[in-house]
PDB file of N, CA and C in Angstrom:
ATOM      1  N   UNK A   1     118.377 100.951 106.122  1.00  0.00           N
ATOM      2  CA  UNK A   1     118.396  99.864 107.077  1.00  0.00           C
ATOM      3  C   UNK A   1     119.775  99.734 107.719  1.00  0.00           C
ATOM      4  N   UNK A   2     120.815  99.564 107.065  1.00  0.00           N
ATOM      5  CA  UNK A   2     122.243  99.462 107.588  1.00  0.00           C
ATOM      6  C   UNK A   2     122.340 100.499 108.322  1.00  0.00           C
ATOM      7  N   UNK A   3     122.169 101.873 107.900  1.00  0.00           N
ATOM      8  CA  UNK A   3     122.316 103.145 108.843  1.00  0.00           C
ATOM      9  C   UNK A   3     121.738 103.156 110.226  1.00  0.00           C
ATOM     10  N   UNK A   4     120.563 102.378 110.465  1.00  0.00           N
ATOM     11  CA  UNK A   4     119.594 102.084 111.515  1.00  0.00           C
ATOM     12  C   UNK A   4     119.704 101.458 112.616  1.00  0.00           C
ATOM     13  N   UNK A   5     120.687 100.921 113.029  1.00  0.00           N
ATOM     14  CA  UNK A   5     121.341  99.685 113.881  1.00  0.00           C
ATOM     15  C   UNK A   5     120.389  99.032 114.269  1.00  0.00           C
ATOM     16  N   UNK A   6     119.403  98.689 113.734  1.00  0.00           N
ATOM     17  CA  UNK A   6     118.600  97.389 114.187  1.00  0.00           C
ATOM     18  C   UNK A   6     119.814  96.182 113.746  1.00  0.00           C
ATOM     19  N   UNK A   7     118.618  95.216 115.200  1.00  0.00           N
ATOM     20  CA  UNK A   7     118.923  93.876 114.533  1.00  0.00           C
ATOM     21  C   UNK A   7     118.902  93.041 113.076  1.00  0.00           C
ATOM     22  N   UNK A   8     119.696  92.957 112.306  1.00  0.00           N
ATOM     23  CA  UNK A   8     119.682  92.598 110.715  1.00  0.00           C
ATOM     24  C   UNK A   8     120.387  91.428 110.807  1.00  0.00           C
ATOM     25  N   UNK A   9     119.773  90.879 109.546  1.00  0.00           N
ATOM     26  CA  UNK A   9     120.619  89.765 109.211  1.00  0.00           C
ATOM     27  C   UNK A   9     120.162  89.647 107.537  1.00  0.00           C
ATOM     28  N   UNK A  10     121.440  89.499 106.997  1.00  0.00           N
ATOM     29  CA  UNK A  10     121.400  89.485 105.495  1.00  0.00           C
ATOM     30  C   UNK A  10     121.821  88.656 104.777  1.00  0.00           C
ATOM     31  N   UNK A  11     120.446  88.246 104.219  1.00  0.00           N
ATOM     32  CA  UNK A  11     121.021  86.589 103.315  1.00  0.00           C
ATOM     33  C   UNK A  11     121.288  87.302 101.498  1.00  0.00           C
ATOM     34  N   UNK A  12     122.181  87.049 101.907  1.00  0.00           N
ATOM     35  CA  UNK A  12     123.218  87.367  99.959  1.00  0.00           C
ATOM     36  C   UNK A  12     121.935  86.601  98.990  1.00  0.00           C
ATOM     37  N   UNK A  13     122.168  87.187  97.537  1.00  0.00           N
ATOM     38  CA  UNK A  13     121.375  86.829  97.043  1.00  0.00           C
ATOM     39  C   UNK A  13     122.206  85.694  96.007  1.00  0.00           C
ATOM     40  N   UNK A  14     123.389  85.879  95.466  1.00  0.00           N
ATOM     41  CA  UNK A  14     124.860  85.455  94.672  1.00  0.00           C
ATOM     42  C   UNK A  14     125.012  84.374  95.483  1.00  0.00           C
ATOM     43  N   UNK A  15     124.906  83.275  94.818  1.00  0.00           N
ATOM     44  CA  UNK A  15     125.405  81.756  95.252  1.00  0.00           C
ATOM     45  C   UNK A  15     124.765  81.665  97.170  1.00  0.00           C
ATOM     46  N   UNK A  16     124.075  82.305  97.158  1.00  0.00           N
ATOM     47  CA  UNK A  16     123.081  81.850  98.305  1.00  0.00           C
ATOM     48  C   UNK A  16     121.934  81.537  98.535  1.00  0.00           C
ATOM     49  N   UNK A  17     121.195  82.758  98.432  1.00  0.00           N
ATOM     50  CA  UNK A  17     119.377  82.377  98.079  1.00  0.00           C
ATOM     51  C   UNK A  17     119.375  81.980  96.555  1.00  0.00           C
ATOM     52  N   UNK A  18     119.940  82.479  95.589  1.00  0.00           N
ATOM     53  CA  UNK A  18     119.851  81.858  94.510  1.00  0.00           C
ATOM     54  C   UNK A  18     120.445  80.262  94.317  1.00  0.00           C
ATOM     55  N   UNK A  19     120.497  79.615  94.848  1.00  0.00           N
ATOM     56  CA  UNK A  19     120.368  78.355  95.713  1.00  0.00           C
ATOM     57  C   UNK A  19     119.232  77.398  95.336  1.00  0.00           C
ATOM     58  N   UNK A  20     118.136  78.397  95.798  1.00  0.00           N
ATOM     59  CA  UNK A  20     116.483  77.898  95.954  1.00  0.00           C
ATOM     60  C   UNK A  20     115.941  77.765  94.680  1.00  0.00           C
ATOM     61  N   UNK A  21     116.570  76.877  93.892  1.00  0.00           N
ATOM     62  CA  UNK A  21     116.314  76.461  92.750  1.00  0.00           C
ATOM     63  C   UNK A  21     115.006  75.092  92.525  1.00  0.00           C
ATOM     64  N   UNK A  22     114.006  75.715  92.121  1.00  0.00           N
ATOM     65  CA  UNK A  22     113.455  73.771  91.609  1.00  0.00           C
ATOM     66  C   UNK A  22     112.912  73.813  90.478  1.00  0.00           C
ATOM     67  N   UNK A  23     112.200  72.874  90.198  1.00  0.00           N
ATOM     68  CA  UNK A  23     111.836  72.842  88.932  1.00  0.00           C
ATOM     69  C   UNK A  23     110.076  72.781  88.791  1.00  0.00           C
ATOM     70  N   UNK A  24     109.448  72.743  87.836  1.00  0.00           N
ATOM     71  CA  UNK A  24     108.011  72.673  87.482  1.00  0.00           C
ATOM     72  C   UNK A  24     107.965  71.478  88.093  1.00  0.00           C
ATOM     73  N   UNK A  25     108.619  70.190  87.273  1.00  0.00           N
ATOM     74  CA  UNK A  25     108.346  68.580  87.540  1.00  0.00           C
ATOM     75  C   UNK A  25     108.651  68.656  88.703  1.00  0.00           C
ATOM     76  N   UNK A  26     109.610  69.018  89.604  1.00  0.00           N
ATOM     77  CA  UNK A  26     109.323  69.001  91.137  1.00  0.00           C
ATOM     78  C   UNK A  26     108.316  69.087  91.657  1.00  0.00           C
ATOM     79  N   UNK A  27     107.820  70.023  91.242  1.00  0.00           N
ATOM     80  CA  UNK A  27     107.130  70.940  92.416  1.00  0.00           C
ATOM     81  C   UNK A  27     105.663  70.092  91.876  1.00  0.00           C
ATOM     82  N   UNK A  28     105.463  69.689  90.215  1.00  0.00           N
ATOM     83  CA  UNK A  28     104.229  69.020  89.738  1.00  0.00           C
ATOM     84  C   UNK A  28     103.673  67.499  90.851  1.00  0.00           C
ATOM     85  N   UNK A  29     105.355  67.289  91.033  1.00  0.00           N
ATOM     86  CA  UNK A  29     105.110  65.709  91.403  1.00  0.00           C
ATOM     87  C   UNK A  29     104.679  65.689  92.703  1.00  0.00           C
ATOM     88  N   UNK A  30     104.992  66.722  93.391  1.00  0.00           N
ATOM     89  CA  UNK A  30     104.978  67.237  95.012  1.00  0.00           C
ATOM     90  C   UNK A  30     103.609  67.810  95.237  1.00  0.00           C
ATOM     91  N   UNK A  31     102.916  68.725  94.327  1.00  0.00           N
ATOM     92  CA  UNK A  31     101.633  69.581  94.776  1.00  0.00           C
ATOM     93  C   UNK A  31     100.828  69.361  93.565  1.00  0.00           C
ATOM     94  N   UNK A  32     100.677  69.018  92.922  1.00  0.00           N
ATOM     95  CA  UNK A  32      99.897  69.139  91.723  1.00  0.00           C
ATOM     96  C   UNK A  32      98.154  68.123  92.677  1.00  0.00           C
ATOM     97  N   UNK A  33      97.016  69.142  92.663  1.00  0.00           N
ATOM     98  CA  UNK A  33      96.653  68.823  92.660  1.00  0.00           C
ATOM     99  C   UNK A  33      96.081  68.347  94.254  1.00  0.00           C
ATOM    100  N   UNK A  34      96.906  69.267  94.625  1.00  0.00           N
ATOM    101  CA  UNK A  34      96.917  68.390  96.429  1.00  0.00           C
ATOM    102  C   UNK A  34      95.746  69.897  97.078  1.00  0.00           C
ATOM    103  N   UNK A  35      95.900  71.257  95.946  1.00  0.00           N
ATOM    104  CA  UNK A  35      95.150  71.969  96.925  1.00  0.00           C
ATOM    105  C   UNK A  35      94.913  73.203  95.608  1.00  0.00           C
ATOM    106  N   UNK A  36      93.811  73.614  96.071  1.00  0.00           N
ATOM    107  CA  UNK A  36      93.287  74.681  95.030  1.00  0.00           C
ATOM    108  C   UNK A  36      94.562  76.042  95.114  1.00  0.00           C
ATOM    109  N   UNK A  37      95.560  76.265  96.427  1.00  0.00           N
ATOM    110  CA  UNK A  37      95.991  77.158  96.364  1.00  0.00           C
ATOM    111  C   UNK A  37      97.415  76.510  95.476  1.00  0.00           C
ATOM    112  N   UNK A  38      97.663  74.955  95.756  1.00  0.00           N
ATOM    113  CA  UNK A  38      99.133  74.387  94.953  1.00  0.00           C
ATOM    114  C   UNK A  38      98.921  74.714  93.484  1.00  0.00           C
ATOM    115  N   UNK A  39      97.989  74.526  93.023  1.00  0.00           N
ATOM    116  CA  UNK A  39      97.458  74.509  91.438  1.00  0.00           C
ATOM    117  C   UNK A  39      97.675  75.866  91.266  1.00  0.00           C
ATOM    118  N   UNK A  40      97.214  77.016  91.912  1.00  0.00           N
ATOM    119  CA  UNK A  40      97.708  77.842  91.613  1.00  0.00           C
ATOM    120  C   UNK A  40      99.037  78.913  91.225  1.00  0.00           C
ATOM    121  N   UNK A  41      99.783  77.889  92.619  1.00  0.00           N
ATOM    122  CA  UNK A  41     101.144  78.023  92.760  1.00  0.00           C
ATOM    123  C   UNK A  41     102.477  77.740  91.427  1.00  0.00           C
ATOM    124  N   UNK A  42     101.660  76.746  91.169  1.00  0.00           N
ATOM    125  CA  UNK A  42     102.195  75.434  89.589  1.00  0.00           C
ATOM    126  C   UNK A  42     101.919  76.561  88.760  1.00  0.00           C
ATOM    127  N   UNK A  43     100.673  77.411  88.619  1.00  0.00           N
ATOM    128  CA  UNK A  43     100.470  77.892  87.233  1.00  0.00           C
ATOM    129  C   UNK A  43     101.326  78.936  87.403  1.00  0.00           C
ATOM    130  N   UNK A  44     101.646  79.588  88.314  1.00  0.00           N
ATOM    131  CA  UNK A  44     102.437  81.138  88.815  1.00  0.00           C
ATOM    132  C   UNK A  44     103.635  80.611  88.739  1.00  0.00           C
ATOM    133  N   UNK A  45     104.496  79.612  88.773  1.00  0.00           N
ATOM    134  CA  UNK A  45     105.760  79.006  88.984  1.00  0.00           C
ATOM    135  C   UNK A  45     105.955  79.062  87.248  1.00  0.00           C
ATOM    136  N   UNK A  46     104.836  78.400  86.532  1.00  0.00           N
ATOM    137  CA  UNK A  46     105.093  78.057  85.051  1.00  0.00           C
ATOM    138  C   UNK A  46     105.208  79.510  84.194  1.00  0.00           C
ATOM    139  N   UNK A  47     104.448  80.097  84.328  1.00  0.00           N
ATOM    140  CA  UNK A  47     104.249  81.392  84.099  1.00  0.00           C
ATOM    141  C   UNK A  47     103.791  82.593  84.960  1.00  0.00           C
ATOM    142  N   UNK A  48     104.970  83.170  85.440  1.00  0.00           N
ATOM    143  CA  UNK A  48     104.527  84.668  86.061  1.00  0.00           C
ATOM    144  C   UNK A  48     103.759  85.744  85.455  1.00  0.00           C
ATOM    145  N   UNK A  49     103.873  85.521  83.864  1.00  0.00           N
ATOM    146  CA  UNK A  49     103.196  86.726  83.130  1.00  0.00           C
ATOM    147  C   UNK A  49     104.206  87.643  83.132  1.00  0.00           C
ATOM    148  N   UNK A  50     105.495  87.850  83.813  1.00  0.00           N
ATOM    149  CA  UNK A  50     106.647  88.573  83.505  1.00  0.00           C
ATOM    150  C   UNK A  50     107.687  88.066  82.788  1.00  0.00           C
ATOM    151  N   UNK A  51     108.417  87.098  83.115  1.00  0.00           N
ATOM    152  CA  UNK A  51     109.937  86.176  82.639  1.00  0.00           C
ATOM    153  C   UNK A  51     109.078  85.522  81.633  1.00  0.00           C
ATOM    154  N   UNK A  52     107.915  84.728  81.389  1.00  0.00           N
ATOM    155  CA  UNK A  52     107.936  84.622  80.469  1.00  0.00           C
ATOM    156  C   UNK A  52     107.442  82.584  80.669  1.00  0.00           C
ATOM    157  N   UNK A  53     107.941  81.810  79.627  1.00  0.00           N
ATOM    158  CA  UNK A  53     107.838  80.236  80.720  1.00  0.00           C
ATOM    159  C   UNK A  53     109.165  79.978  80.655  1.00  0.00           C
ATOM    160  N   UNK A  54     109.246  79.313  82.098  1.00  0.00           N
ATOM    161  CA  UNK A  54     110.439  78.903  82.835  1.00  0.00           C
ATOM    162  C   UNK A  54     110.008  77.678  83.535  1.00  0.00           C
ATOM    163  N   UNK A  55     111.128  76.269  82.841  1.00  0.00           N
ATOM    164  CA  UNK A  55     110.717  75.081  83.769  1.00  0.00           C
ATOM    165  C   UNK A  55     111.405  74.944  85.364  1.00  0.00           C
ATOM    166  N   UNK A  56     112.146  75.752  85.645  1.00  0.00           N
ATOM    167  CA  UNK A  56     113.212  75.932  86.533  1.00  0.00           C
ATOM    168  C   UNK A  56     113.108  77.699  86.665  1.00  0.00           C
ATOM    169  N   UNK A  57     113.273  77.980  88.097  1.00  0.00           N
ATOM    170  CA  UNK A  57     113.228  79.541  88.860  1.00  0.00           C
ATOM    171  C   UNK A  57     113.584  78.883  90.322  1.00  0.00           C
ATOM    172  N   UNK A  58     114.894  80.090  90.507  1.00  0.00           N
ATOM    173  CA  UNK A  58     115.413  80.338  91.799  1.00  0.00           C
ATOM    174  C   UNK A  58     113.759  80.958  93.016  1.00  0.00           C
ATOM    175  N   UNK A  59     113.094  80.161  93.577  1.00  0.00           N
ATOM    176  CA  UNK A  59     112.738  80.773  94.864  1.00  0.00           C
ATOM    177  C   UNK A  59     112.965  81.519  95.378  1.00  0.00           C
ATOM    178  N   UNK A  60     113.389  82.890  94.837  1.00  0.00           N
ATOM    179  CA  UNK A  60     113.778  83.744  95.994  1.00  0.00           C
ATOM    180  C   UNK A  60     113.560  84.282  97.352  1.00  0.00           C
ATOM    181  N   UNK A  61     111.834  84.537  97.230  1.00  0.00           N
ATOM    182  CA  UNK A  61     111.297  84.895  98.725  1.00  0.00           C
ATOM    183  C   UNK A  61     111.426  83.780  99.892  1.00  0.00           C
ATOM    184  N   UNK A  62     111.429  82.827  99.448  1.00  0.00           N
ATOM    185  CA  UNK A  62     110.996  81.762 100.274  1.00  0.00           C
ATOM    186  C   UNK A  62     112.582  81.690 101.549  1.00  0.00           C
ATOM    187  N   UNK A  63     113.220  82.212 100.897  1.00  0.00           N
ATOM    188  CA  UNK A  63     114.524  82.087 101.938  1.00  0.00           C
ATOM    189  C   UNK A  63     114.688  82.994 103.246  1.00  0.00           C
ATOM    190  N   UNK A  64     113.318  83.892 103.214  1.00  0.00           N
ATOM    191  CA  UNK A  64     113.390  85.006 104.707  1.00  0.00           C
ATOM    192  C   UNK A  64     112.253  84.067 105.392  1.00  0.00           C
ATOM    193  N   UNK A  65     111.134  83.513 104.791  1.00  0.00           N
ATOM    194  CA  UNK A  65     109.988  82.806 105.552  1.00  0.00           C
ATOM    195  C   UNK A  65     111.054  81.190 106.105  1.00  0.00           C
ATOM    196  N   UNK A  66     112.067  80.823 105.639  1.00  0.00           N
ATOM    197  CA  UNK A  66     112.887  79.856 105.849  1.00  0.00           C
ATOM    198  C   UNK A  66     113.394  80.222 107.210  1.00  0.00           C
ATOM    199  N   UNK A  67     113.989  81.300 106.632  1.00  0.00           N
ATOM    200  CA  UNK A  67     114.954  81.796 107.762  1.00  0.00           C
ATOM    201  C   UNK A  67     114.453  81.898 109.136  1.00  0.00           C
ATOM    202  N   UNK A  68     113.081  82.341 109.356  1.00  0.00           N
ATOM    203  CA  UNK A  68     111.955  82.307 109.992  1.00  0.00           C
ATOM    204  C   UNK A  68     111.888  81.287 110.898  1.00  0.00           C
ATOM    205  N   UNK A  69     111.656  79.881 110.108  1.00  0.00           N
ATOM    206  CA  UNK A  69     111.289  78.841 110.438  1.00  0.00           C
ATOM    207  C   UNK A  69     112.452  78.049 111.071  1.00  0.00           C
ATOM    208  N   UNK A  70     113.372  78.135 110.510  1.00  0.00           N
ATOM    209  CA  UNK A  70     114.428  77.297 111.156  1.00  0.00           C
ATOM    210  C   UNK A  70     115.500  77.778 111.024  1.00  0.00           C
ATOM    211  N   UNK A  71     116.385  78.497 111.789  1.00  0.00           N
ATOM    212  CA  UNK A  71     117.931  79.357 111.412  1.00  0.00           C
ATOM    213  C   UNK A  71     119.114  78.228 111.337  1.00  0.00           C
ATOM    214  N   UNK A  72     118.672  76.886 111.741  1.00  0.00           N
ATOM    215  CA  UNK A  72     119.644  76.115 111.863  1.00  0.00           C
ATOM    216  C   UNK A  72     119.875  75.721 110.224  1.00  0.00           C
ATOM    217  N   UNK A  73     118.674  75.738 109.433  1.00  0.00           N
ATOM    218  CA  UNK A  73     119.330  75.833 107.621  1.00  0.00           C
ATOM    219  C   UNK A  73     120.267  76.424 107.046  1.00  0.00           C
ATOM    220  N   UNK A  74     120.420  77.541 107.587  1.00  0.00           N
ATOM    221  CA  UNK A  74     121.331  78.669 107.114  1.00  0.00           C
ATOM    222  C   UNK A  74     123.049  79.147 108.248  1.00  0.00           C
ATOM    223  N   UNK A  75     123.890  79.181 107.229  1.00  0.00           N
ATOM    224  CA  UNK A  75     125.600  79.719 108.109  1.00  0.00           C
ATOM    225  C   UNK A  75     125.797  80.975 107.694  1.00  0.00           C
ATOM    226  N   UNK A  76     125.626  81.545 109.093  1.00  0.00           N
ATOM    227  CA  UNK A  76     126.154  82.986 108.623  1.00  0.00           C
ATOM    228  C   UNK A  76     127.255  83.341 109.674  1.00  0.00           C
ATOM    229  N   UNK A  77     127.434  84.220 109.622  1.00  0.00           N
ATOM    230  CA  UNK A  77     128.715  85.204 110.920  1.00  0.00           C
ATOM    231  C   UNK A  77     128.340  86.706 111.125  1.00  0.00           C
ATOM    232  N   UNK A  78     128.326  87.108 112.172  1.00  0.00           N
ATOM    233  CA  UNK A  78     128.331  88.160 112.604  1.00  0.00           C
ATOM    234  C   UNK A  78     129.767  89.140 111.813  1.00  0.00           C
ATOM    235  N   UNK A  79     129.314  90.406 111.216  1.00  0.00           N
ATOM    236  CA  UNK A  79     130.470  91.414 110.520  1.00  0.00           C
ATOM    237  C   UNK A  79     129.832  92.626 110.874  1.00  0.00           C
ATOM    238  N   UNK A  80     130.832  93.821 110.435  1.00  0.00           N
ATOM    239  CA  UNK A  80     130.518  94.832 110.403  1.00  0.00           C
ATOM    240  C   UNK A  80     130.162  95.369 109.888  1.00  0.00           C
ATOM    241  N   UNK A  81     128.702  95.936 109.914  1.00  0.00           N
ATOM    242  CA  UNK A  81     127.917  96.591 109.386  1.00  0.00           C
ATOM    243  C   UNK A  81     128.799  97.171 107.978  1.00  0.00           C
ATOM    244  N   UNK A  82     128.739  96.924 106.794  1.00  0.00           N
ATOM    245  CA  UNK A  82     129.267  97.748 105.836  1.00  0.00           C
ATOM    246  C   UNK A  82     128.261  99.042 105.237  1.00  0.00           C
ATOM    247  N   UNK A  83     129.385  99.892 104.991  1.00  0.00           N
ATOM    248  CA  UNK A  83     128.808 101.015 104.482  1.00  0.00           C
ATOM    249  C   UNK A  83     128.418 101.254 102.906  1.00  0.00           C
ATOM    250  N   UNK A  84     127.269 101.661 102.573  1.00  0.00           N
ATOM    251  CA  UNK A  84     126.636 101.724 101.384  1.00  0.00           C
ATOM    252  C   UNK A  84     126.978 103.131 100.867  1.00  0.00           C
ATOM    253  N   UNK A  85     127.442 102.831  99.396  1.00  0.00           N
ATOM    254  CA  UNK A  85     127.599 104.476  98.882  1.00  0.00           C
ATOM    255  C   UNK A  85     126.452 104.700  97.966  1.00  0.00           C
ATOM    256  N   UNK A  86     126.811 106.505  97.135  1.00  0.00           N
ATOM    257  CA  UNK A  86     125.441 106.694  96.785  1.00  0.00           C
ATOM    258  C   UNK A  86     125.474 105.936  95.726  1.00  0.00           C
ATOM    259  N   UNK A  87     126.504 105.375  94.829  1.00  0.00           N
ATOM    260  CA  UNK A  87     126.333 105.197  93.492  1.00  0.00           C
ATOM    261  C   UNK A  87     125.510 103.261  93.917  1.00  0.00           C
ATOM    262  N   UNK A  88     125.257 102.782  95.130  1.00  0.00           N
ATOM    263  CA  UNK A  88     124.948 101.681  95.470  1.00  0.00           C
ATOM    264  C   UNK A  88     125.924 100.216  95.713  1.00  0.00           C
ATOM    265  N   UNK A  89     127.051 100.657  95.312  1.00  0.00           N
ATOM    266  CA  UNK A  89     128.116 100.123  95.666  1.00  0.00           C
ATOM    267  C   UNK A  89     128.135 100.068  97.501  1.00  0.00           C
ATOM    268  N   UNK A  90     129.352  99.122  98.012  1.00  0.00           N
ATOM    269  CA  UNK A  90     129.314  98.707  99.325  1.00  0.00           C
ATOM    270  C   UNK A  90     131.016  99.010  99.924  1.00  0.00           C
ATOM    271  N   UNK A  91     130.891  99.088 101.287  1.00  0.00           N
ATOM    272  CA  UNK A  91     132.821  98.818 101.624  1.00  0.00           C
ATOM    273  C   UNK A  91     132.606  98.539 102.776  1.00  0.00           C
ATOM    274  N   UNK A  92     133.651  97.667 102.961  1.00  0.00           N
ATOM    275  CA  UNK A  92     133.356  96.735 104.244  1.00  0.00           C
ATOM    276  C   UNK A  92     134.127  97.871 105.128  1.00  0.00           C
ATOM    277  N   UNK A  93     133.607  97.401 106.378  1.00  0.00           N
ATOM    278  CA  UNK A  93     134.071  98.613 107.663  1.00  0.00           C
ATOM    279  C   UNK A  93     134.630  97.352 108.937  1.00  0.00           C
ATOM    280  N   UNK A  94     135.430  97.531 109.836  1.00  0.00           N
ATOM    281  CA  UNK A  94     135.973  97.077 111.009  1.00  0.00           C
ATOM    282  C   UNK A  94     135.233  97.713 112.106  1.00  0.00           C
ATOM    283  N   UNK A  95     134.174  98.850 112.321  1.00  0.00           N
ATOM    284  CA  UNK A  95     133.998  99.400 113.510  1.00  0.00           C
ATOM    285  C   UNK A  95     132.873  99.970 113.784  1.00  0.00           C
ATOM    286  N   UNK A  96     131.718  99.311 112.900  1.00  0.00           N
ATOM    287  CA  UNK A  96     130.201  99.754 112.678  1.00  0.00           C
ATOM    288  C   UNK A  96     129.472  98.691 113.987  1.00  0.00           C
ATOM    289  N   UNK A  97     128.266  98.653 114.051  1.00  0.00           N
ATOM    290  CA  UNK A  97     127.658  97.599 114.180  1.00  0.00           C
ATOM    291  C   UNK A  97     127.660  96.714 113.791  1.00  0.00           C
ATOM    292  N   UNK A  98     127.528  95.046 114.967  1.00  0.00           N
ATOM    293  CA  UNK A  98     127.375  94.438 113.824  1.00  0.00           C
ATOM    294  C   UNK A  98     125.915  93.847 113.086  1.00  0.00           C
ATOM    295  N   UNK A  99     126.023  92.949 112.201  1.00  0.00           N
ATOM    296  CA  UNK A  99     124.999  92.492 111.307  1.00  0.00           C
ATOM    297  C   UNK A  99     124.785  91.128 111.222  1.00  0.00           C
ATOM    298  N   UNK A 100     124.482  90.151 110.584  1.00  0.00           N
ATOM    299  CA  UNK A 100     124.290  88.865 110.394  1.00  0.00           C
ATOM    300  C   UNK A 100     124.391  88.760 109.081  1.00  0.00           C
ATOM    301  N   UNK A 101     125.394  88.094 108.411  1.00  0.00           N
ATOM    302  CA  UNK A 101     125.474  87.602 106.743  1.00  0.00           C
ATOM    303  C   UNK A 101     125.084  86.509 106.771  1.00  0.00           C
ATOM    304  N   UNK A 102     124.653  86.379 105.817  1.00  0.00           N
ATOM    305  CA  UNK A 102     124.224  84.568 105.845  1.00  0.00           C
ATOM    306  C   UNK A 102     124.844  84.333 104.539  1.00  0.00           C
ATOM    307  N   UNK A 103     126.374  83.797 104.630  1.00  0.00           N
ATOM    308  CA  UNK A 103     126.974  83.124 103.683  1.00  0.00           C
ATOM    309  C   UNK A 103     126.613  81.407 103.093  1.00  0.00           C
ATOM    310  N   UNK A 104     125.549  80.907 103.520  1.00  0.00           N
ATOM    311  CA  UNK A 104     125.432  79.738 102.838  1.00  0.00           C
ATOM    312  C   UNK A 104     124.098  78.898 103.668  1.00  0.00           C
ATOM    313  N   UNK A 105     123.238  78.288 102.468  1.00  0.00           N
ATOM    314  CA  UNK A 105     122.264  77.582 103.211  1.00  0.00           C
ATOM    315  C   UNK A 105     121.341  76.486 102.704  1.00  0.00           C
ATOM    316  N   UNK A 106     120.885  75.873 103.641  1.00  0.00           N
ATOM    317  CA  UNK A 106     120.766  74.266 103.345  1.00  0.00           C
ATOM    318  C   UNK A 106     119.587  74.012 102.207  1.00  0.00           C
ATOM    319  N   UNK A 107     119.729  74.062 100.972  1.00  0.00           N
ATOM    320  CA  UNK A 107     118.831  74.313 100.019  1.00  0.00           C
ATOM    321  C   UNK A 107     117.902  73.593  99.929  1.00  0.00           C
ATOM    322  N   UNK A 108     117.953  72.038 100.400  1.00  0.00           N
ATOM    323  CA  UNK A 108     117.681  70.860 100.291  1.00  0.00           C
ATOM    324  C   UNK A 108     116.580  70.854 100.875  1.00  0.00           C
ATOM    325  N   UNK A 109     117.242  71.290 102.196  1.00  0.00           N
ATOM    326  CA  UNK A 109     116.252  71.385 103.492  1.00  0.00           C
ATOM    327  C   UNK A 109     114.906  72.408 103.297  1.00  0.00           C
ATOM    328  N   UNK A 110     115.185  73.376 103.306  1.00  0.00           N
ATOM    329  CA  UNK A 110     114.541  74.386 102.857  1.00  0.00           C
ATOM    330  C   UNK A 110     112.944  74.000 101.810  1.00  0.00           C
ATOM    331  N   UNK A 111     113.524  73.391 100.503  1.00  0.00           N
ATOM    332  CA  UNK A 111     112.914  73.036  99.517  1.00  0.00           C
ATOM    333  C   UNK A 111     111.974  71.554 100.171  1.00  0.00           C
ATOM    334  N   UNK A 112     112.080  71.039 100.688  1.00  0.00           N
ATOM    335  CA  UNK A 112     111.867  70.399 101.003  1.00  0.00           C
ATOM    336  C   UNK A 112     110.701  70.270 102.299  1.00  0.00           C
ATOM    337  N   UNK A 113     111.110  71.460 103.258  1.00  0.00           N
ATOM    338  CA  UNK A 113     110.470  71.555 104.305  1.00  0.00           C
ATOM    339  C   UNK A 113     108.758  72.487 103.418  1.00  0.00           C
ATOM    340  N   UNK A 114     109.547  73.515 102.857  1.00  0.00           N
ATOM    341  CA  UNK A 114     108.111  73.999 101.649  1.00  0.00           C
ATOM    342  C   UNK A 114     107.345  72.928 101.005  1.00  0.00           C
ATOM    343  N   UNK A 115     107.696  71.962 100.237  1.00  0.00           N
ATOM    344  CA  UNK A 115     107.095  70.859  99.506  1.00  0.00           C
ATOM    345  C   UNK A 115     106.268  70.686 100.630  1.00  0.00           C
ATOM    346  N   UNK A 116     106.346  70.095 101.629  1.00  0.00           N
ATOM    347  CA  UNK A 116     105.962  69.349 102.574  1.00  0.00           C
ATOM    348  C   UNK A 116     104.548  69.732 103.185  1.00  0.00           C
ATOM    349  N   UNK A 117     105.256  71.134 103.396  1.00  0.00           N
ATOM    350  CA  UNK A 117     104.147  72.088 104.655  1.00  0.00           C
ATOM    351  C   UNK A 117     103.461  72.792 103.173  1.00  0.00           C
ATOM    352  N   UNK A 118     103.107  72.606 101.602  1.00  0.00           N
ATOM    353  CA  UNK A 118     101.864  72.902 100.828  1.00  0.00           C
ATOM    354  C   UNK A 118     101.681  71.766 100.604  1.00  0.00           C
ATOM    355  N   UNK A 119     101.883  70.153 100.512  1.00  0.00           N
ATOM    356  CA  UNK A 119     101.278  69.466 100.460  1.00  0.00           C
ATOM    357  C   UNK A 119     100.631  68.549 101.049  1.00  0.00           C
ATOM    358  N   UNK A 120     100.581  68.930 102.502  1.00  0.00           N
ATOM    359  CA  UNK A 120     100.340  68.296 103.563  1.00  0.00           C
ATOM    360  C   UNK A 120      99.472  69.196 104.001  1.00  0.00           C
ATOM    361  N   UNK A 121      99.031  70.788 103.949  1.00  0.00           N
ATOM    362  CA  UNK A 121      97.893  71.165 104.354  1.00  0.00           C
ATOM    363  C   UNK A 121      96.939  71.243 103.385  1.00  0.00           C
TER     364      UNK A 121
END
């Protein structure tokens, strides 16, 4: 993708999308019950069948369908494309394309605008 010069924009996962933190009792008090697909959501939130049970999980996906919806949640800056090595390591460059980082974003909002738009349809 970086090699590709498309249009990109990259939301960090380190103190950014991992951000999108809530909890079971959140999300219980918010959807429980409001829709055959929320109930489902609650049981997949409580247990993935992978991690194991967790009353609390970072949201991760939900921060590109965010991003989607409203860019004004999220601060990023335009940089230069950094270059990826093979071992998967990174180095920043001055003279690539550039990219979109998204150094920081409105968690609140985000979490909130989701609550909303599964318990309201």
């Amino acid at each position: 993708m970086f090699e590709s010069k498309v249009k990109l924009t990259v939301i960090l996962c380190k103190n950014v999308a991992s951000n999108l933190r809530t909890s079971i009792y959140e999300l219980e008090h918010y959807l429980k019950n409001k829709s055959e697909l929320c109930n489902y959501l609650l049981e997949r939130f409580y247990n993935d069948g992978y991690h194991g049970l967790q009353e609390r999980r970072v949201l991760w996906d939900i921060s590109v369908i965010a991003y989607m919806i409203n860019k004004s949640w999220f601060v990023g800056k335009k940089i230069s494309c950094p270059n990826i090595n093979d071992d998967t390591s990174y180095e920043l460059t001055t003279n690539n394309h550039l990219i979109t980082k998204i150094n920081d974003i409105k968690s609140d909002k985000i979490i909130e605008d989701m609550l909303y738009s599964l318990s309201n349809n």
